[in-house]
PDB file of N, CA and C in Angstrom:
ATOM      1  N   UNK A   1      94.202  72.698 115.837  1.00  0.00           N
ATOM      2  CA  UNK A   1      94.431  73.133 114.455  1.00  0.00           C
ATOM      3  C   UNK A   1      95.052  74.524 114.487  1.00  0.00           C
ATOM      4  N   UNK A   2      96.196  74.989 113.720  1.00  0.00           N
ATOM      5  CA  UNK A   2      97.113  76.108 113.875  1.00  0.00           C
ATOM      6  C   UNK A   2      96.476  76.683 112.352  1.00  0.00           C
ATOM      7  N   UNK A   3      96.379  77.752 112.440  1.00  0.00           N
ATOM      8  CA  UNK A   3      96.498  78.340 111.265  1.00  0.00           C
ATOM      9  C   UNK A   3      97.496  79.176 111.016  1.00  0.00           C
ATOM     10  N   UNK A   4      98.094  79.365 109.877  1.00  0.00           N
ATOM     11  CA  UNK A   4      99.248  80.190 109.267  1.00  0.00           C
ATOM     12  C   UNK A   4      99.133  81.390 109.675  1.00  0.00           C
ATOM     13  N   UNK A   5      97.496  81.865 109.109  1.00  0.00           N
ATOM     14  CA  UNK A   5      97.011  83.246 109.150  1.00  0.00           C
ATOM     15  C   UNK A   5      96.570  83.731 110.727  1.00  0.00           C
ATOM     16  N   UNK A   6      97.230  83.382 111.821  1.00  0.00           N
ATOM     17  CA  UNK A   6      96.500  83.745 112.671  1.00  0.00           C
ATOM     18  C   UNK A   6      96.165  84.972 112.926  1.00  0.00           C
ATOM     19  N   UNK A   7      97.050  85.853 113.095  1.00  0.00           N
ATOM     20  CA  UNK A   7      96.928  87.265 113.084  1.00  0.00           C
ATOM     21  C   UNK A   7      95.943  87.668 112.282  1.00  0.00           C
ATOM     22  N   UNK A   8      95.459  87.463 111.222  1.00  0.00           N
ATOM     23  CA  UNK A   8      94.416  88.186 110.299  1.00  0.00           C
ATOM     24  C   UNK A   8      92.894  87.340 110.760  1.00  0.00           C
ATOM     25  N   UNK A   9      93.315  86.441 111.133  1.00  0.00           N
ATOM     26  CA  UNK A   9      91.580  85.380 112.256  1.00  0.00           C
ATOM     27  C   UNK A   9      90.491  86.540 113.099  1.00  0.00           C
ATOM     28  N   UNK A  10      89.567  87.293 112.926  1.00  0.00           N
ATOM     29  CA  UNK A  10      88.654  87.381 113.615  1.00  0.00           C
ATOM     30  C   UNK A  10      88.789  86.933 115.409  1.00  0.00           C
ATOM     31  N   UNK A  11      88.669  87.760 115.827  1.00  0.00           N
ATOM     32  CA  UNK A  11      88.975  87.621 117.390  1.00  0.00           C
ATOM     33  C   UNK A  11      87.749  86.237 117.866  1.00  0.00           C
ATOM     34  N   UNK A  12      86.597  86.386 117.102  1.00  0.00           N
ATOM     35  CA  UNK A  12      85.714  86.061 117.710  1.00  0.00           C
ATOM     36  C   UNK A  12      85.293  84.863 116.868  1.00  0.00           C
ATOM     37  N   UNK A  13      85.939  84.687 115.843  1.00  0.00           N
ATOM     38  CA  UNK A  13      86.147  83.124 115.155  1.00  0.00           C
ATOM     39  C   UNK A  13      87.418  82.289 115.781  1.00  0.00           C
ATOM     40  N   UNK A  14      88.613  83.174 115.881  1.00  0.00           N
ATOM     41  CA  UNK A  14      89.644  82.468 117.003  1.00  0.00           C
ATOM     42  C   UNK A  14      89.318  81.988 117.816  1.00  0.00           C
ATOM     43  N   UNK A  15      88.684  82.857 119.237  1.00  0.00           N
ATOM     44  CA  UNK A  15      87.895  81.693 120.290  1.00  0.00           C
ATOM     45  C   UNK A  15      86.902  80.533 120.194  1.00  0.00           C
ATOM     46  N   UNK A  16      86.352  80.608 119.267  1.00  0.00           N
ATOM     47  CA  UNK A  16      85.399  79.565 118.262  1.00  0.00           C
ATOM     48  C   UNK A  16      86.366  78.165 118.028  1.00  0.00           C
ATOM     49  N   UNK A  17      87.219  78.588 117.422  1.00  0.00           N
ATOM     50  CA  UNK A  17      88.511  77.574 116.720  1.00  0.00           C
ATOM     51  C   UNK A  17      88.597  76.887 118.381  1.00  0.00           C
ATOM     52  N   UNK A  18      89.129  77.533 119.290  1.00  0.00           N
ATOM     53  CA  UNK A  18      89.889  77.217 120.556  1.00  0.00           C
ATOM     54  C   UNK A  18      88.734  76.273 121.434  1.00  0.00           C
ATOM     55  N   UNK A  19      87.306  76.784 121.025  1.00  0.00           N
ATOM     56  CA  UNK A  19      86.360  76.194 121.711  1.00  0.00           C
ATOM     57  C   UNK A  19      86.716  74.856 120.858  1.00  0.00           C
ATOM     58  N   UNK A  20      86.468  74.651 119.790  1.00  0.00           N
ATOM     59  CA  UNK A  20      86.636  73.013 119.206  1.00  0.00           C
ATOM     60  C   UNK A  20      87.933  72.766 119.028  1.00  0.00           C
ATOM     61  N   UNK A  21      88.819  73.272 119.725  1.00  0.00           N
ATOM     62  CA  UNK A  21      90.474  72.322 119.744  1.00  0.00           C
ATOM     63  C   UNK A  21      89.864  71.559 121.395  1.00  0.00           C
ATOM     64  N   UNK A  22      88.742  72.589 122.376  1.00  0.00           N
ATOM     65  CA  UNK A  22      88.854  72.110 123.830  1.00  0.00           C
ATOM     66  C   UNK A  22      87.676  70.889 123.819  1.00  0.00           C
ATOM     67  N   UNK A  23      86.886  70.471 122.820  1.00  0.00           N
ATOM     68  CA  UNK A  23      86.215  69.617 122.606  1.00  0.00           C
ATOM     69  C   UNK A  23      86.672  68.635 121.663  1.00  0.00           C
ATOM     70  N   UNK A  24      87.759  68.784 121.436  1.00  0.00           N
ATOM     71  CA  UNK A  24      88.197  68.257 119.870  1.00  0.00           C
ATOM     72  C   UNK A  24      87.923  67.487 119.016  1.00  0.00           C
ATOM     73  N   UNK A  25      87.137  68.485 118.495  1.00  0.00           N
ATOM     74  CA  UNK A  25      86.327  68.444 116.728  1.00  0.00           C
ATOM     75  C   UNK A  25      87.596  68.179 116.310  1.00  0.00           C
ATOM     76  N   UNK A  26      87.383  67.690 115.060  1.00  0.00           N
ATOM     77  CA  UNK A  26      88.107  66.751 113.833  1.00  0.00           C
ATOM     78  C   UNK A  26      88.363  67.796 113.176  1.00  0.00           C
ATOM     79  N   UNK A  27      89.727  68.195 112.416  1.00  0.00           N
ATOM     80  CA  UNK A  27      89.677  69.318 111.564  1.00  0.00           C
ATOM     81  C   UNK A  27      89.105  69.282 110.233  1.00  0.00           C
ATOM     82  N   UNK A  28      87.888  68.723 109.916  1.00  0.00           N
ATOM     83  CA  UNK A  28      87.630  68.796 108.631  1.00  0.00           C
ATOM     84  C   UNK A  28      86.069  69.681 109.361  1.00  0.00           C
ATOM     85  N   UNK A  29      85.714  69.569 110.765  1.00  0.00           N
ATOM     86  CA  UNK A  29      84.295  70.181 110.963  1.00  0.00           C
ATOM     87  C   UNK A  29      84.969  71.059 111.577  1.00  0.00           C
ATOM     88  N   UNK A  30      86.296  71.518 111.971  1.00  0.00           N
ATOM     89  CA  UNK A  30      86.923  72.967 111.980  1.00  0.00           C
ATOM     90  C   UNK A  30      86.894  74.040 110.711  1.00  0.00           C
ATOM     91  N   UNK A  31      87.421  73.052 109.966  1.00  0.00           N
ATOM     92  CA  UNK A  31      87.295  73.736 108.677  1.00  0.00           C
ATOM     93  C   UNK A  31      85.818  74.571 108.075  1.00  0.00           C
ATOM     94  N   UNK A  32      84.992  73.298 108.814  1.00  0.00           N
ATOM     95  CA  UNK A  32      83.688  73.956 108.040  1.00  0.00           C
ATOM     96  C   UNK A  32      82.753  75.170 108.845  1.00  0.00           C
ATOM     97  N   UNK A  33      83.048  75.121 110.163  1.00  0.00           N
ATOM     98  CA  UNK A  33      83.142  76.078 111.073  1.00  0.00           C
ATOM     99  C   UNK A  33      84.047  77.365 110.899  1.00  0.00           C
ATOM    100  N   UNK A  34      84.835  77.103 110.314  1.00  0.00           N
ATOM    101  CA  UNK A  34      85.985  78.235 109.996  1.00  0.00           C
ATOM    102  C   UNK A  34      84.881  79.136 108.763  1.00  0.00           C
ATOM    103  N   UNK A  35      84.922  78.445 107.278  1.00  0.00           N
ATOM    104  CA  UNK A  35      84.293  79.013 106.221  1.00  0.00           C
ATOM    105  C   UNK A  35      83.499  79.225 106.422  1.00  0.00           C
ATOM    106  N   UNK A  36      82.270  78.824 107.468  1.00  0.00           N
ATOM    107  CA  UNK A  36      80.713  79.692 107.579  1.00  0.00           C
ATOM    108  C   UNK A  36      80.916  81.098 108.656  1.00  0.00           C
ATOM    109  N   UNK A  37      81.701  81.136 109.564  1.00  0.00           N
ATOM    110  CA  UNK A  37      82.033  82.297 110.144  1.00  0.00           C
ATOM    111  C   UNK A  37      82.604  83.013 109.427  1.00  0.00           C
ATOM    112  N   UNK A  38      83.691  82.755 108.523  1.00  0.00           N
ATOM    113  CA  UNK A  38      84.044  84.104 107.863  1.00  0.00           C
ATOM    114  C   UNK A  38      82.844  84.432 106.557  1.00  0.00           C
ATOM    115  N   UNK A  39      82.034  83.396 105.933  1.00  0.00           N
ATOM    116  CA  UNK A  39      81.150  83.873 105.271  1.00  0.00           C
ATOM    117  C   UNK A  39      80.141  84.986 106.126  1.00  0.00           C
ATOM    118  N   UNK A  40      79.847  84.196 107.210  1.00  0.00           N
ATOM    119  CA  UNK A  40      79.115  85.202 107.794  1.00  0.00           C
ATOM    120  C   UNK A  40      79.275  86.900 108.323  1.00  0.00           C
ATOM    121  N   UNK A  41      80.575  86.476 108.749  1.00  0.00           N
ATOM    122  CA  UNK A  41      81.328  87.987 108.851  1.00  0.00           C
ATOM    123  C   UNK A  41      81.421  88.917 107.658  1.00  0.00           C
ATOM    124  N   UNK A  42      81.662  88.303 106.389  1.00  0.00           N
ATOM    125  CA  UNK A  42      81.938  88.596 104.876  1.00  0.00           C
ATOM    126  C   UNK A  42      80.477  89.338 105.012  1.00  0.00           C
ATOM    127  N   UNK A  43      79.313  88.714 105.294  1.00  0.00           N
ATOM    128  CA  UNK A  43      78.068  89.505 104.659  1.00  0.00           C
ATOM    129  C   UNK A  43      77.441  90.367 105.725  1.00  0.00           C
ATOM    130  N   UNK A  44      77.750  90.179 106.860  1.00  0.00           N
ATOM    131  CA  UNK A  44      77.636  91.187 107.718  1.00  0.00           C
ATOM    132  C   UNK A  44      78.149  92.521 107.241  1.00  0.00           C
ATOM    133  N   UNK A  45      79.545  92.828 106.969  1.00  0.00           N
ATOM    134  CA  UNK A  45      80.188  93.937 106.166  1.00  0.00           C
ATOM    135  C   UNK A  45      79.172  94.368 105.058  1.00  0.00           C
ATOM    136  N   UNK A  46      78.829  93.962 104.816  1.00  0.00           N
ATOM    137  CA  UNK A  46      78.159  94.403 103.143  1.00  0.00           C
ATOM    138  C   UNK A  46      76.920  95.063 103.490  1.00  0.00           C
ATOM    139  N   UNK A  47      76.600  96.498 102.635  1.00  0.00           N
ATOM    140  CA  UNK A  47      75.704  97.060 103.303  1.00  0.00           C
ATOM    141  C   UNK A  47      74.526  96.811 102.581  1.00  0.00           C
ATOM    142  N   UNK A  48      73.080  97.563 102.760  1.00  0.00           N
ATOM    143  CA  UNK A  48      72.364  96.668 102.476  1.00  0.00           C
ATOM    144  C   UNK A  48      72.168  97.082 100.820  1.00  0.00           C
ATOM    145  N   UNK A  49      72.495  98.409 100.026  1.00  0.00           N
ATOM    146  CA  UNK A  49      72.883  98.499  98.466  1.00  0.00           C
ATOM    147  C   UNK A  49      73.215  97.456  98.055  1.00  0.00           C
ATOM    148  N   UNK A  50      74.584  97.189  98.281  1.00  0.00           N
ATOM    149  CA  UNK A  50      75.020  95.908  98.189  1.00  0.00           C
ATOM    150  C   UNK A  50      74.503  94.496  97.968  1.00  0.00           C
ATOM    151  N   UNK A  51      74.037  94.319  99.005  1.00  0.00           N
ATOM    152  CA  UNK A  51      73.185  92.851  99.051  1.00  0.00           C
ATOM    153  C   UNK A  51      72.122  93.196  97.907  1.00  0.00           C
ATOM    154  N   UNK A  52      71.630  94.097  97.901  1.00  0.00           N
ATOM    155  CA  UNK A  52      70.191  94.323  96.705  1.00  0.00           C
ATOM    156  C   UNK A  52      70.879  94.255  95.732  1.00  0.00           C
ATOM    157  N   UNK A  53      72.107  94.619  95.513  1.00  0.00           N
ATOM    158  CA  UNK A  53      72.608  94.402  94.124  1.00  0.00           C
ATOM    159  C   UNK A  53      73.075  92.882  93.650  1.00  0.00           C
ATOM    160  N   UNK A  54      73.564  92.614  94.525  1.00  0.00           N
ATOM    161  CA  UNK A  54      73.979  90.669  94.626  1.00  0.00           C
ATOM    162  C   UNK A  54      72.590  90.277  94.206  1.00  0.00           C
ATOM    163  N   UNK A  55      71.608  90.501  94.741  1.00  0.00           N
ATOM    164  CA  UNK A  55      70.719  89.214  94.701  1.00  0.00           C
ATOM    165  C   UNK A  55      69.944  89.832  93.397  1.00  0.00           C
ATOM    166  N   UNK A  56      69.893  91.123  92.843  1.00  0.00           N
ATOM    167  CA  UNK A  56      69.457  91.077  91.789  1.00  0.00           C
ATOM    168  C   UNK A  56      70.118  90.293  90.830  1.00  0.00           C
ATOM    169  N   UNK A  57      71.358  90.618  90.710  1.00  0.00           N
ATOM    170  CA  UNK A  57      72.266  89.884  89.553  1.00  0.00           C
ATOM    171  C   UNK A  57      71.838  88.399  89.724  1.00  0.00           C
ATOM    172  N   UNK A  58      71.512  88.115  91.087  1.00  0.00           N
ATOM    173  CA  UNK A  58      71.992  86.587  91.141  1.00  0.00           C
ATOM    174  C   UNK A  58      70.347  85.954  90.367  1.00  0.00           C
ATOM    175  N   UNK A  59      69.341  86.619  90.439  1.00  0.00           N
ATOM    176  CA  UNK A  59      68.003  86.627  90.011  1.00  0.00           C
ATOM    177  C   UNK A  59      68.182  87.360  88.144  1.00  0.00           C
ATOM    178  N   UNK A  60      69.028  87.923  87.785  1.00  0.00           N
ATOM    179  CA  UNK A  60      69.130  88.306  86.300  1.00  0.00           C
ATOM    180  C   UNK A  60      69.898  86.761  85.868  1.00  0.00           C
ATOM    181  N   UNK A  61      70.725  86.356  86.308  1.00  0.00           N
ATOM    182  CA  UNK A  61      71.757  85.466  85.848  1.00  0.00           C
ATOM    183  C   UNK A  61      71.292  83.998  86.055  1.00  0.00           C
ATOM    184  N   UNK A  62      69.975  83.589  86.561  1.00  0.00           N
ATOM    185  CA  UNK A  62      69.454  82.628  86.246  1.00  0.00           C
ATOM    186  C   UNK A  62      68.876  81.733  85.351  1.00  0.00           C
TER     187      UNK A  62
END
Protein backbone atom coordinates (compact mmCIF):
# COMPACT_ATOMS: atom_id res chain seq x y z
CA UNK A 1 0.00 0.00 0.00
CA UNK A 2 1.66 3.48 -1.22
CA UNK A 3 0.56 6.41 0.31
CA UNK A 4 0.48 9.89 -1.40
CA UNK A 5 1.51 11.45 1.89
CA UNK A 6 4.56 9.65 2.48
CA UNK A 7 6.85 12.19 3.52
CA UNK A 8 4.50 13.58 6.25
CA UNK A 9 4.03 9.39 7.65
CA UNK A 10 5.57 9.09 11.10
CA UNK A 11 8.87 7.24 10.82
CA UNK A 12 7.62 4.76 13.15
CA UNK A 13 4.06 4.17 11.62
CA UNK A 14 5.98 3.85 8.12
CA UNK A 15 7.91 0.80 9.32
CA UNK A 16 4.58 -0.51 10.78
CA UNK A 17 2.93 -0.03 7.16
CA UNK A 18 6.20 -2.00 5.67
CA UNK A 19 5.85 -4.65 8.45
CA UNK A 20 2.17 -5.50 6.96
CA UNK A 21 3.07 -4.99 3.16
CA UNK A 22 5.98 -8.03 4.46
CA UNK A 23 3.09 -10.11 5.88
CA UNK A 24 0.55 -8.88 3.58
CA UNK A 25 -2.34 -7.61 5.43
CA UNK A 26 -5.23 -6.61 3.18
CA UNK A 27 -5.41 -2.86 2.85
CA UNK A 28 -8.53 -2.29 4.57
CA UNK A 29 -6.60 -3.74 8.13
CA UNK A 30 -3.73 -1.33 6.84
CA UNK A 31 -5.97 1.25 6.89
CA UNK A 32 -7.15 0.52 10.29
CA UNK A 33 -3.65 0.19 11.58
CA UNK A 34 -2.79 3.40 9.89
CA UNK A 35 -5.85 5.54 11.84
CA UNK A 36 -5.14 4.03 15.36
CA UNK A 37 -1.38 4.97 15.15
CA UNK A 38 -1.87 8.31 14.11
CA UNK A 39 -4.75 8.61 16.72
CA UNK A 40 -2.41 7.46 19.06
CA UNK A 41 0.40 9.70 18.15
CA UNK A 42 -2.42 12.63 17.93
CA UNK A 43 -2.95 12.08 21.84
CA UNK A 44 0.36 11.45 22.85
CA UNK A 45 1.08 15.27 21.68
CA UNK A 46 -1.59 16.63 23.79
CA UNK A 47 -0.59 17.67 27.11
CA UNK A 48 -2.19 16.68 30.02
CA UNK A 49 -4.41 20.51 30.39
CA UNK A 50 -5.55 19.48 27.39
CA UNK A 51 -6.84 16.07 27.79
CA UNK A 52 -8.64 17.46 31.18
CA UNK A 53 -10.20 19.82 29.07
CA UNK A 54 -11.46 17.23 26.28
CA UNK A 55 -12.87 14.97 28.66
CA UNK A 56 -14.55 17.57 30.64
CA UNK A 57 -16.42 18.93 27.64
CA UNK A 58 -16.90 15.47 26.51
CA UNK A 59 -18.67 14.76 30.20
CA UNK A 60 -20.60 18.51 29.94
CA UNK A 61 -21.90 17.56 26.39
CA UNK A 62 -23.56 14.42 27.33
Amino acid sequence: MVFERQKSIHPTIRKCLQHLDVIKADDKTKQVVYMYMETLLRESCITPMERQSKESEHYINQ
